[in-house]
N, C-alpha and C. Protein backbone atom coordinates (compact mmCIF):
# COMPACT_ATOMS: atom_id res chain seq x y z
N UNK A 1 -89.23 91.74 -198.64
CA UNK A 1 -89.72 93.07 -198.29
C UNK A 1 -90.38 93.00 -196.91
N UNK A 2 -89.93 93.94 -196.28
CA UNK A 2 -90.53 93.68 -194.64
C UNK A 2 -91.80 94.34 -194.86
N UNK A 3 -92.74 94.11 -194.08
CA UNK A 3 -93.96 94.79 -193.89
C UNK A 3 -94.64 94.83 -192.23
N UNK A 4 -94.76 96.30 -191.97
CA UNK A 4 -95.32 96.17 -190.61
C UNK A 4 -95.88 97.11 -190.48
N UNK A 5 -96.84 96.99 -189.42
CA UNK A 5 -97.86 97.66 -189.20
C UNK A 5 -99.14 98.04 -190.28
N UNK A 6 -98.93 96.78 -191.44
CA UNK A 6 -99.58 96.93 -192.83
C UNK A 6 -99.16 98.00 -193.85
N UNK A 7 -97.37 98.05 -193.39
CA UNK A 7 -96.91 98.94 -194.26
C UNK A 7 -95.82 98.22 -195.14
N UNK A 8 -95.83 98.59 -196.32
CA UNK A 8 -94.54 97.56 -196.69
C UNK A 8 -93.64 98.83 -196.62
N UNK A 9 -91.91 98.44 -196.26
CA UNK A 9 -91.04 99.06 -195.94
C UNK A 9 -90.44 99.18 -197.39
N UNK A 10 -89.95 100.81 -197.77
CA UNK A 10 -89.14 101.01 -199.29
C UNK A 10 -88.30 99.93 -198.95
N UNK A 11 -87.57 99.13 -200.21
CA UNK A 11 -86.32 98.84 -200.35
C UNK A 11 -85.26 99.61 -200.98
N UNK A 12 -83.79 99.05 -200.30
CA UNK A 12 -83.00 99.67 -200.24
C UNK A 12 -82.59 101.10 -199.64
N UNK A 13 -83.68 101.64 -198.54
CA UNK A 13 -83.40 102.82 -197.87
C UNK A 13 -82.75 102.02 -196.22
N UNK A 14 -82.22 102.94 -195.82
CA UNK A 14 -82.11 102.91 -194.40
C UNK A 14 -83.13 102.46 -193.44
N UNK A 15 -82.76 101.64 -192.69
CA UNK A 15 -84.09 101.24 -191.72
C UNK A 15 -84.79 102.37 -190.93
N UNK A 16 -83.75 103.47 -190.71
CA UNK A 16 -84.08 104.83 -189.71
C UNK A 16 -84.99 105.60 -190.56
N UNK A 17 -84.69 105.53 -192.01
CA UNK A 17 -86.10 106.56 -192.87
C UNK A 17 -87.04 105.29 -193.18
N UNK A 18 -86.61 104.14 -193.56
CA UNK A 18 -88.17 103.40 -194.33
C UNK A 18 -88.98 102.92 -192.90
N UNK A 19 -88.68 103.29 -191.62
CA UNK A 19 -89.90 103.35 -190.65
C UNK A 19 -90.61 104.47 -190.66
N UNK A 20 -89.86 105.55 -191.43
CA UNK A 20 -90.96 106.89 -191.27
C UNK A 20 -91.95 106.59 -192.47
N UNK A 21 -92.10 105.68 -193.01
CA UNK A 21 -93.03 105.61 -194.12
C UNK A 21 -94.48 104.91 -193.49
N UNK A 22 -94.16 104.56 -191.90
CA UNK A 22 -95.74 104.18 -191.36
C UNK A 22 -96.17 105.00 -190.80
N UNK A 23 -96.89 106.09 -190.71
CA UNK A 23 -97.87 106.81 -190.25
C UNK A 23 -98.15 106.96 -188.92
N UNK A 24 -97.44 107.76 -188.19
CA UNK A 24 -96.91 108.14 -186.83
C UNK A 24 -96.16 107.94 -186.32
N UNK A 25 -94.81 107.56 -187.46
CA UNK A 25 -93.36 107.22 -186.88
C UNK A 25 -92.86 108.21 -187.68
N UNK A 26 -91.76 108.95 -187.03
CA UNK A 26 -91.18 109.96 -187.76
C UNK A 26 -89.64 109.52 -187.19
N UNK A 27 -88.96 110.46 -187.42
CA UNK A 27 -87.10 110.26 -187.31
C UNK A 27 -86.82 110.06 -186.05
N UNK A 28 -86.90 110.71 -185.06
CA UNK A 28 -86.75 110.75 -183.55
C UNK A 28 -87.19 109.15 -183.12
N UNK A 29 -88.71 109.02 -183.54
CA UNK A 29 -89.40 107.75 -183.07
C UNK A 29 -88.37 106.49 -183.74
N UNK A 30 -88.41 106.87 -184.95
CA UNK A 30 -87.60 105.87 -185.57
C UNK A 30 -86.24 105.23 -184.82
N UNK A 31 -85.35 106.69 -184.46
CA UNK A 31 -83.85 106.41 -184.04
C UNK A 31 -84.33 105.13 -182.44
N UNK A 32 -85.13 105.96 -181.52
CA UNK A 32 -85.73 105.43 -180.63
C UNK A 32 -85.92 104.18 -180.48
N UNK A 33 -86.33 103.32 -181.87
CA UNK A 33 -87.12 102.40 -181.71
C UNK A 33 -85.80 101.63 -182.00
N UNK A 34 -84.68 102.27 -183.14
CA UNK A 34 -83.45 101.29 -183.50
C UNK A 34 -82.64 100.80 -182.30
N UNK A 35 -82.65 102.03 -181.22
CA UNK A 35 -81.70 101.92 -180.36
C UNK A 35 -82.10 101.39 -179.17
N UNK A 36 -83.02 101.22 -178.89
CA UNK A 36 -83.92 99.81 -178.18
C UNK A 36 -83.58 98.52 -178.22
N UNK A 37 -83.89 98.07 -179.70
CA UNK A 37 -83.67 96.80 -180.54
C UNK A 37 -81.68 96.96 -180.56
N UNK A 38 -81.07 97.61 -180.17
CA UNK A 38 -79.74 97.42 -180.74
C UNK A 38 -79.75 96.87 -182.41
N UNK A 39 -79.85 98.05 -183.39
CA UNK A 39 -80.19 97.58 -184.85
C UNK A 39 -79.54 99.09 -185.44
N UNK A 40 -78.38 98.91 -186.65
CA UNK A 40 -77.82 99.86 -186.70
C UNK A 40 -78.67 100.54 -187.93
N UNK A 41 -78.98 101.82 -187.45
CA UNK A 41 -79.93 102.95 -188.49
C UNK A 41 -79.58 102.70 -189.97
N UNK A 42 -78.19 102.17 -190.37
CA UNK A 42 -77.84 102.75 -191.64
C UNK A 42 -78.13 101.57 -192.57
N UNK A 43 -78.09 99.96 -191.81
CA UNK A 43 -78.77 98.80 -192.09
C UNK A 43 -79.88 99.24 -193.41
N UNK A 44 -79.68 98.60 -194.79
CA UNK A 44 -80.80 98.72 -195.21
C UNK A 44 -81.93 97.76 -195.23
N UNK A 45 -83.07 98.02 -195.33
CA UNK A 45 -84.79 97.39 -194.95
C UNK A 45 -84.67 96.01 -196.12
N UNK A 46 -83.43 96.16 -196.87
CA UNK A 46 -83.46 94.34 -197.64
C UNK A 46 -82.73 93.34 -196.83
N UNK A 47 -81.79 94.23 -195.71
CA UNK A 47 -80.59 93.40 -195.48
C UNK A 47 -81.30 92.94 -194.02
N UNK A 48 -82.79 93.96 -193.13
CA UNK A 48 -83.05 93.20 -192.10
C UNK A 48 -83.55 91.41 -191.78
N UNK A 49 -83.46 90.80 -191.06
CA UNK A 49 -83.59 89.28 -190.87
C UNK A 49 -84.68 89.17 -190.66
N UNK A 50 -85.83 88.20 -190.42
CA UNK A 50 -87.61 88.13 -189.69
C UNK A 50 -87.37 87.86 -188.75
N UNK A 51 -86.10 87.87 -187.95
CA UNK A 51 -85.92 88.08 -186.50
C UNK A 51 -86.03 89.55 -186.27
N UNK A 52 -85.60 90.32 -186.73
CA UNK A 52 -84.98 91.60 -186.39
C UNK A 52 -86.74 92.71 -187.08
N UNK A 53 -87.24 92.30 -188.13
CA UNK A 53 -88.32 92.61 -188.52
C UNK A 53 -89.60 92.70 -187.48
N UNK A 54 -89.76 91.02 -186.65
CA UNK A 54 -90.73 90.54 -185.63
C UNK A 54 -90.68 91.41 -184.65
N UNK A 55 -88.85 91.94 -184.29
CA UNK A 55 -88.54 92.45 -183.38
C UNK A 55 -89.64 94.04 -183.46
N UNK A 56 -88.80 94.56 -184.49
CA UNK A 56 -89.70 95.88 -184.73
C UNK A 56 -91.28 96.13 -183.96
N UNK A 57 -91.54 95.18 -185.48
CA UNK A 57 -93.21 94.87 -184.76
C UNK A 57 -93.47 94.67 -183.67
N UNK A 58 -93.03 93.94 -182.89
CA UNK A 58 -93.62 93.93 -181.39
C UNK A 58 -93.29 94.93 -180.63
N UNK A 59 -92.25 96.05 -181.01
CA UNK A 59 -92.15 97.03 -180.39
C UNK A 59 -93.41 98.09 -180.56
N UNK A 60 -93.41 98.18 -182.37
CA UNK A 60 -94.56 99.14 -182.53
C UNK A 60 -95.63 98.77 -182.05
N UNK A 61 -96.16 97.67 -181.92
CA UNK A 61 -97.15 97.16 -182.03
C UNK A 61 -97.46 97.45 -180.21
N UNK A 62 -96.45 97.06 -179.59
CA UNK A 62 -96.58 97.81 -178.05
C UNK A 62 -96.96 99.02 -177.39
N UNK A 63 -96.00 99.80 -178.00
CA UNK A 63 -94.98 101.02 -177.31
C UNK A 63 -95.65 102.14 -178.17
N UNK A 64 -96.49 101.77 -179.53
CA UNK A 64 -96.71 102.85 -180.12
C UNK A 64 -98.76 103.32 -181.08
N UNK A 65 -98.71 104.36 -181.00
CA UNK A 65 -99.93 104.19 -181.77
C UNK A 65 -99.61 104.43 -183.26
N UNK A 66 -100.22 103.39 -184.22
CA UNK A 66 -99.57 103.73 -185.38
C UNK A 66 -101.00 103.69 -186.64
N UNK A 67 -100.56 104.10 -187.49
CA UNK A 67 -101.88 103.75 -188.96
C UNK A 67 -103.22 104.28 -188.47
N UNK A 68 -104.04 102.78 -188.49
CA UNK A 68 -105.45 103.08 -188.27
C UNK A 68 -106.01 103.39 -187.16
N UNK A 69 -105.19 103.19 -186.33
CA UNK A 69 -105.89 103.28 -184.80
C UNK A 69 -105.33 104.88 -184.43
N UNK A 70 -104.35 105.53 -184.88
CA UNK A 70 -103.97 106.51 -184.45
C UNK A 70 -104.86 107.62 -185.60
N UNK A 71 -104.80 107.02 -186.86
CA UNK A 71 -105.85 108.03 -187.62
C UNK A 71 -107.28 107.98 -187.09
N UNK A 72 -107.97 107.33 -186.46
CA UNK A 72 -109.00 107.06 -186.05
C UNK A 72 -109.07 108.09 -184.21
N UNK A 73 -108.38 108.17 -183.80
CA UNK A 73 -107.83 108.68 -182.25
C UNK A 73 -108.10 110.24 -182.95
N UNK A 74 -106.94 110.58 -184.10
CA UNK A 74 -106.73 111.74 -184.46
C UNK A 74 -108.48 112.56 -184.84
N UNK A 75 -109.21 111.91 -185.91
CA UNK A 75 -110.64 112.15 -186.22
C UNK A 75 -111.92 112.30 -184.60
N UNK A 76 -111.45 111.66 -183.71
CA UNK A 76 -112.05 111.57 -182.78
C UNK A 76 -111.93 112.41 -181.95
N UNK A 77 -110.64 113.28 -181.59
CA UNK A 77 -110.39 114.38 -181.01
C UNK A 77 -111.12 115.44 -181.61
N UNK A 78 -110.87 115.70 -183.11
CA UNK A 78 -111.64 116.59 -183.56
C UNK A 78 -112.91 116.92 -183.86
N UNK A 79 -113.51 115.55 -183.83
CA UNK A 79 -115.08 115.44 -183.68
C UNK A 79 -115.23 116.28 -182.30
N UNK A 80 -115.28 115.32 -181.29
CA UNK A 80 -115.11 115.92 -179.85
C UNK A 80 -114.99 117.71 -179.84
N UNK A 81 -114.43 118.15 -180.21
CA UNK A 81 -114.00 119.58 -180.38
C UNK A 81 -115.38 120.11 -181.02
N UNK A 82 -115.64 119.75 -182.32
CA UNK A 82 -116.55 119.79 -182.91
C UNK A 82 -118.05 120.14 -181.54
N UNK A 83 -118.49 119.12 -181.52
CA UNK A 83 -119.10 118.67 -180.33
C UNK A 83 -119.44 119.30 -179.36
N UNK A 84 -118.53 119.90 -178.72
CA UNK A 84 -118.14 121.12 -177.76
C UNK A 84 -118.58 121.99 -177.49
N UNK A 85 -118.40 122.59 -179.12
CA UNK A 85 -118.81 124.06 -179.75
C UNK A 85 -117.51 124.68 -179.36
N UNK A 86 -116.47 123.92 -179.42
CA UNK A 86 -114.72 124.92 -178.99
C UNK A 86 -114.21 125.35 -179.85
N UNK A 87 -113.82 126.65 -179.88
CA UNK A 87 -113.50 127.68 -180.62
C UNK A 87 -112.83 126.72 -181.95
N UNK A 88 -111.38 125.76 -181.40
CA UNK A 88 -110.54 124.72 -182.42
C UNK A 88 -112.03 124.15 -182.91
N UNK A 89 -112.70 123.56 -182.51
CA UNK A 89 -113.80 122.77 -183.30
C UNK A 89 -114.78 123.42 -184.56
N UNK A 90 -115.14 124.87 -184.25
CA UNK A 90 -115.75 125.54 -184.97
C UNK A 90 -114.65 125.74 -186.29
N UNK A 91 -113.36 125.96 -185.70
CA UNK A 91 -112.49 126.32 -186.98
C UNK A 91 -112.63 124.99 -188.05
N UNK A 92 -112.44 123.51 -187.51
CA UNK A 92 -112.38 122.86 -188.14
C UNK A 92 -113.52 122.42 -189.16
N UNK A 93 -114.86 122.77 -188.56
CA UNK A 93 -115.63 123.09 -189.04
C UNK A 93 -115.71 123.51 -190.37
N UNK A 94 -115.50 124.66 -190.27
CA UNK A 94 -114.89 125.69 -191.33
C UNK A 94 -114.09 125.74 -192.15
N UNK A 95 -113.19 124.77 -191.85
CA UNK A 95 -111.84 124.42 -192.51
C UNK A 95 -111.05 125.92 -192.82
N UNK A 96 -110.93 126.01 -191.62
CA UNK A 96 -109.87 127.22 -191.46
C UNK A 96 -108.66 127.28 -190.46
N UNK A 97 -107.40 127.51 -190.72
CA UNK A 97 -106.95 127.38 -189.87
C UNK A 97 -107.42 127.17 -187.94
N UNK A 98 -106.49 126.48 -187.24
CA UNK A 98 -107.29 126.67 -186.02
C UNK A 98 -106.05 126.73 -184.78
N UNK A 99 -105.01 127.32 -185.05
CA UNK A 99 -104.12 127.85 -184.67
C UNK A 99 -103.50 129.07 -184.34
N UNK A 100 -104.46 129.70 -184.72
CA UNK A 100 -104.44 131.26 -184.64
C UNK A 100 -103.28 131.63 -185.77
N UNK A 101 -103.22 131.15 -187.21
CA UNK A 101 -102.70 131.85 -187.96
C UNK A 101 -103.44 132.70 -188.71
N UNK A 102 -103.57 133.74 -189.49
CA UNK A 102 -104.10 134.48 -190.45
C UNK A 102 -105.03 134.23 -191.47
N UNK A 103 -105.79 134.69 -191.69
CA UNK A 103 -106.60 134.38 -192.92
C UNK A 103 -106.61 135.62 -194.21
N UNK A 104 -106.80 136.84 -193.97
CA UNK A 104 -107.10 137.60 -194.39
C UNK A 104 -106.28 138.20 -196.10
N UNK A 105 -104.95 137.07 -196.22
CA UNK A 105 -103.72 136.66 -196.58
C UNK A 105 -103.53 135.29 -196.11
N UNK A 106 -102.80 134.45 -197.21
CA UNK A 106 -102.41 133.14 -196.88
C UNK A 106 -103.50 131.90 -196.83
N UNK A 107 -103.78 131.18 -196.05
CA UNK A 107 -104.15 130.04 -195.28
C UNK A 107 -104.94 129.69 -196.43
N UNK A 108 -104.50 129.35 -197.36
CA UNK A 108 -104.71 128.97 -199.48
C UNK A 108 -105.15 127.34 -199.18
N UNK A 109 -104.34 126.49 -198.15
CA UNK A 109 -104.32 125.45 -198.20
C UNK A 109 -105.41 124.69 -197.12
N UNK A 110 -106.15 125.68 -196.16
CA UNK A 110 -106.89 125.10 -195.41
C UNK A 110 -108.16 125.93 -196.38
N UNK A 111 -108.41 126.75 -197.09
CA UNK A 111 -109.57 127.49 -197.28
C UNK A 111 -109.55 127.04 -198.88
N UNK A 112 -108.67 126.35 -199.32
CA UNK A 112 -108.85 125.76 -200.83
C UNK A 112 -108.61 126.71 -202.01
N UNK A 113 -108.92 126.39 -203.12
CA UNK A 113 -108.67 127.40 -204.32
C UNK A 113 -109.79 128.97 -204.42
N UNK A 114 -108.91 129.89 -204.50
CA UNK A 114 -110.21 131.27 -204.35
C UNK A 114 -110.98 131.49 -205.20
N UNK A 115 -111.88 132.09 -204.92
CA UNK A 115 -113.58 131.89 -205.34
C UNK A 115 -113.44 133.01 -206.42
N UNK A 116 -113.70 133.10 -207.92
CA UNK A 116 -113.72 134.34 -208.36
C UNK A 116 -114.94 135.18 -208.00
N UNK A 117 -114.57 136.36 -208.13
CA UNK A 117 -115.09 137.63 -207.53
C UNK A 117 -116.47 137.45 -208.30
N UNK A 118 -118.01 137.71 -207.90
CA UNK A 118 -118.87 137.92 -208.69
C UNK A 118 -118.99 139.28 -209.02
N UNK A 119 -119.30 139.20 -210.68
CA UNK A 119 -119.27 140.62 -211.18
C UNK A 119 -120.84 141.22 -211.73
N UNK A 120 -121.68 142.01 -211.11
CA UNK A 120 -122.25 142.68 -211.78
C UNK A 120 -123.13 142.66 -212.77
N UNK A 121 -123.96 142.51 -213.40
CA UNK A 121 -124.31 142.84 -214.71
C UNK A 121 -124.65 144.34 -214.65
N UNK A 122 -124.14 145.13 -215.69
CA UNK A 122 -124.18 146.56 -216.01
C UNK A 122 -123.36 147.32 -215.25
N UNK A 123 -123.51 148.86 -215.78
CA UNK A 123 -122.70 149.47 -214.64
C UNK A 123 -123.47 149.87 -214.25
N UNK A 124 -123.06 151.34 -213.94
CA UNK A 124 -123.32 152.68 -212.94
C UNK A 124 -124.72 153.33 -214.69
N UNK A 125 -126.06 153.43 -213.72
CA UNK A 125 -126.73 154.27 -214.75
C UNK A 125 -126.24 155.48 -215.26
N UNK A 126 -126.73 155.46 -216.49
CA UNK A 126 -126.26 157.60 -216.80
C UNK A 126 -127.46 157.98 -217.03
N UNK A 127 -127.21 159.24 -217.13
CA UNK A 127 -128.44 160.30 -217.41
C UNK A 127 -128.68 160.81 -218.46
């Protein structure tokens, strides 16, 4: 089982998807990185060699920000924002969108499960 960047790679997928399983490599980056190395995409992640594995790694490990150091980059921007007092920072704050999509409707997944309505005790007096 290859492992890089402290990721172990699925077996039996394609080398072009089981690099999208490390955390800031996606398909594009992936094809990128095959066609560098001369390493054919469709190759599966049991059949690569620890030549061809090392290879990887020293590419990512170069050429790319990956895992902890890029989740750590990512938190740090948004602190910073935070920080600021910038409009994106206050949103995040808030945990509300910060893209200028909608709230008023939608955005379920940045604002979490909805709050039930508080109701009242009693009604309307009578006479």
């Amino acid at each position: 089982m290859a492992r890089i960047a402290g990721v172990d790679l699925p077996r039996g997928k394609c080398v072009e998807i089981g690099l999208t399983y490390i955390y800031g490599i996606g398909r594009s980056t992936s094809q990128i990185i095959l066609e560098k190395l001369d390493i054919d995409p469709t190759l599966k992640t049991d059949d690569l060699t620890e030549g061809q594995v090392a290879e990887i790694r020293r590419v990512i490990d170069s050429e790319y920000r990956v895992e902890g150091e890029l989740r750590t980059q990512i938190s740090m921007n948004i602190k910073r924002l935070m920080d600021l007092g910038a409009y994106r920072g206050l949103r995040h704050r808030r945990g509300l969108p910060a893209r200028g999509q909608r709230t008023h409707t939608n955005a379920r997944t940045r604002k979490g499960p909805r709050r039930a309505a508080v109701k009242k005790k009693g009604g309307a007096k009578k006479k």
